[in-house]
C-alpha atoms as a PDB file:
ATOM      1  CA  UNK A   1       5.634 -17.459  10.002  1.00  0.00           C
ATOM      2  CA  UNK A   2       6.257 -19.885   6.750  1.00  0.00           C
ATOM      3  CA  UNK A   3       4.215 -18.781   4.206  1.00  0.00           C
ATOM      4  CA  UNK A   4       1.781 -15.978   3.072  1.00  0.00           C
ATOM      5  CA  UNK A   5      -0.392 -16.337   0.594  1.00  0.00           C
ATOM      6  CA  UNK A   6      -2.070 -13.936  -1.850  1.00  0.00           C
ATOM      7  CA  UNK A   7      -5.697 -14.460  -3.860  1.00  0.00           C
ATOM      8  CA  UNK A   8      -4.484 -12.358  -6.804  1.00  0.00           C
ATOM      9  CA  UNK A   9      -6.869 -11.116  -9.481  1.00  0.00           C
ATOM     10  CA  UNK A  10      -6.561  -9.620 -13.054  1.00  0.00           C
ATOM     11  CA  UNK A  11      -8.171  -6.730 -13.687  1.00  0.00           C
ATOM     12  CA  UNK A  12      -9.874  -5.277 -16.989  1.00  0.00           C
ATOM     13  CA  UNK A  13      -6.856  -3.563 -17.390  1.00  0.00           C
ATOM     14  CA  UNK A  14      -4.916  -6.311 -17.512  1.00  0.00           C
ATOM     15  CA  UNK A  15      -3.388  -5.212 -14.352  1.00  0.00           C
ATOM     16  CA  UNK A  16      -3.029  -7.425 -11.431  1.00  0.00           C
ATOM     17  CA  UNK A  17      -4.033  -6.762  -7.436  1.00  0.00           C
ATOM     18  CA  UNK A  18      -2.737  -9.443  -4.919  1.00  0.00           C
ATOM     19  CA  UNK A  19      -4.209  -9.011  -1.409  1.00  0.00           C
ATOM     20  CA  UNK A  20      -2.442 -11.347   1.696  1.00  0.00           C
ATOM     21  CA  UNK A  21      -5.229 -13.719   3.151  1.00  0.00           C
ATOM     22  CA  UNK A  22      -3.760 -13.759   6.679  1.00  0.00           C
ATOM     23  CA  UNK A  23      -2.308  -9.990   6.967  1.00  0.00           C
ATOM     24  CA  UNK A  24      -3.441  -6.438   5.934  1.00  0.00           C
ATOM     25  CA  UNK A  25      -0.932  -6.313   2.995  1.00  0.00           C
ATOM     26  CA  UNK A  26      -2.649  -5.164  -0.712  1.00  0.00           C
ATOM     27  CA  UNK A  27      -0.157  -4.394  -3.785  1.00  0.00           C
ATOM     28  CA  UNK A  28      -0.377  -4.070  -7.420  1.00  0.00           C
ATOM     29  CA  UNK A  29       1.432  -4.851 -10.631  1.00  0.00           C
ATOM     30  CA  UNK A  30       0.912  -4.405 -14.499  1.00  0.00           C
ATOM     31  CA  UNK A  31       1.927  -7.764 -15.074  1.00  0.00           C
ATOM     32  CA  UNK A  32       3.066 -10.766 -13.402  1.00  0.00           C
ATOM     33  CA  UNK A  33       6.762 -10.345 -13.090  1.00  0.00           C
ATOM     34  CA  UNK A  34       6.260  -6.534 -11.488  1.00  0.00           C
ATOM     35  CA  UNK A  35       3.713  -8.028  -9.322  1.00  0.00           C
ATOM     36  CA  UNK A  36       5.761 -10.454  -7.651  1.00  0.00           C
ATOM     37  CA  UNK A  37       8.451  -7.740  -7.070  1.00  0.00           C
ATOM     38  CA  UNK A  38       5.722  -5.253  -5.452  1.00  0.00           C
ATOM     39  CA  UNK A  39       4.276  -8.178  -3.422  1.00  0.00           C
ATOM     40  CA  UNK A  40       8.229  -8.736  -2.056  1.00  0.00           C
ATOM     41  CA  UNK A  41       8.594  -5.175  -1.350  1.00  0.00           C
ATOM     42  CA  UNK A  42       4.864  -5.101   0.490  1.00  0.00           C
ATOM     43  CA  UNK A  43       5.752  -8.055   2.784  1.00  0.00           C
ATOM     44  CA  UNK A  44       9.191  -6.858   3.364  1.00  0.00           C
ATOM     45  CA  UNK A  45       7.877  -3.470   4.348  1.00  0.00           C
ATOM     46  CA  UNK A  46       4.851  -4.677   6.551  1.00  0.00           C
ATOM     47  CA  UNK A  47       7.296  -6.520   8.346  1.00  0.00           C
ATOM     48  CA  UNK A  48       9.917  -4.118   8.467  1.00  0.00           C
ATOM     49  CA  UNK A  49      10.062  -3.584  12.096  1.00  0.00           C
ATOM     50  CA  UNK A  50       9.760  -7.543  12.608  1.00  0.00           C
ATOM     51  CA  UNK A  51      12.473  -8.928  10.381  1.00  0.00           C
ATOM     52  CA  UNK A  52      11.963 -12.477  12.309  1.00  0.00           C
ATOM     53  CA  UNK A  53       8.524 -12.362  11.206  1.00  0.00           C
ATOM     54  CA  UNK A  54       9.304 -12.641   7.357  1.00  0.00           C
ATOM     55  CA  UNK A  55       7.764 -15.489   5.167  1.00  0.00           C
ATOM     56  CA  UNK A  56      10.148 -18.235   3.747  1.00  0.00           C
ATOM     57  CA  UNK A  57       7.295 -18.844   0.968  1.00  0.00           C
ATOM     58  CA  UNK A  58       5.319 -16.355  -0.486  1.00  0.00           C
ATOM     59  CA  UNK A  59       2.334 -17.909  -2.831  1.00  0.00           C
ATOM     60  CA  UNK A  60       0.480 -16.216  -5.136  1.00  0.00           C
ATOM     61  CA  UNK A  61      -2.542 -17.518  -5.836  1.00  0.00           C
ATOM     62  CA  UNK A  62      -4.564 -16.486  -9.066  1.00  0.00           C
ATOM     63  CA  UNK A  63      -8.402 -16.261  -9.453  1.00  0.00           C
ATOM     64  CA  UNK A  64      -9.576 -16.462 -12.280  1.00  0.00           C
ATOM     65  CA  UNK A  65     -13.233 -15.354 -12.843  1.00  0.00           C
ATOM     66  CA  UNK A  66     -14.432 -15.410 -16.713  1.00  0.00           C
ATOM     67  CA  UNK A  67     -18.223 -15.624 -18.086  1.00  0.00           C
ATOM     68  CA  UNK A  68     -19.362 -16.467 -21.101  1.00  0.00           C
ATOM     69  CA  UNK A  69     -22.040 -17.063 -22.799  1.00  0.00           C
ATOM     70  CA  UNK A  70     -23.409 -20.233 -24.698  1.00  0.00           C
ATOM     71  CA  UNK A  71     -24.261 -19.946 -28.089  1.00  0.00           C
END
């Protein structure tokens, strides 16, 4: 495997949730740099019974979904 990659979103919180698009992995951080740490510790622990199975890359990808109105 060479990369996973996440769909992250922000929520209301200001919270983030990253969920894997091609495995069952789901994580969570307050803020960017503890979300890439829990994402690392998610993928390492999925796979921790398949250590050749690790990803080189891990991308996070961030959707961004705002509305507004126009005035």
């Amino acid at each position: 495997m060479n990369d996973l990659i996440f769909e992250v979103t922000q929520e209301a919180d200001g919270g983030f949730i990253a969920e894997c698009l091609t495995e069952t992995i789901v994580t969570q951080g307050d803020d960017w740099t503890s979300l890439k740490t829990a994402v690392a510790e998610a993928v390492r622990g999925f796979f921790f019974d398949e250590p050749e199975k690790l990803a080189c890359h891990i991308r996070l990808h961030l959707i961004r979904d705002e509305a507004f109105a126009l005035v």
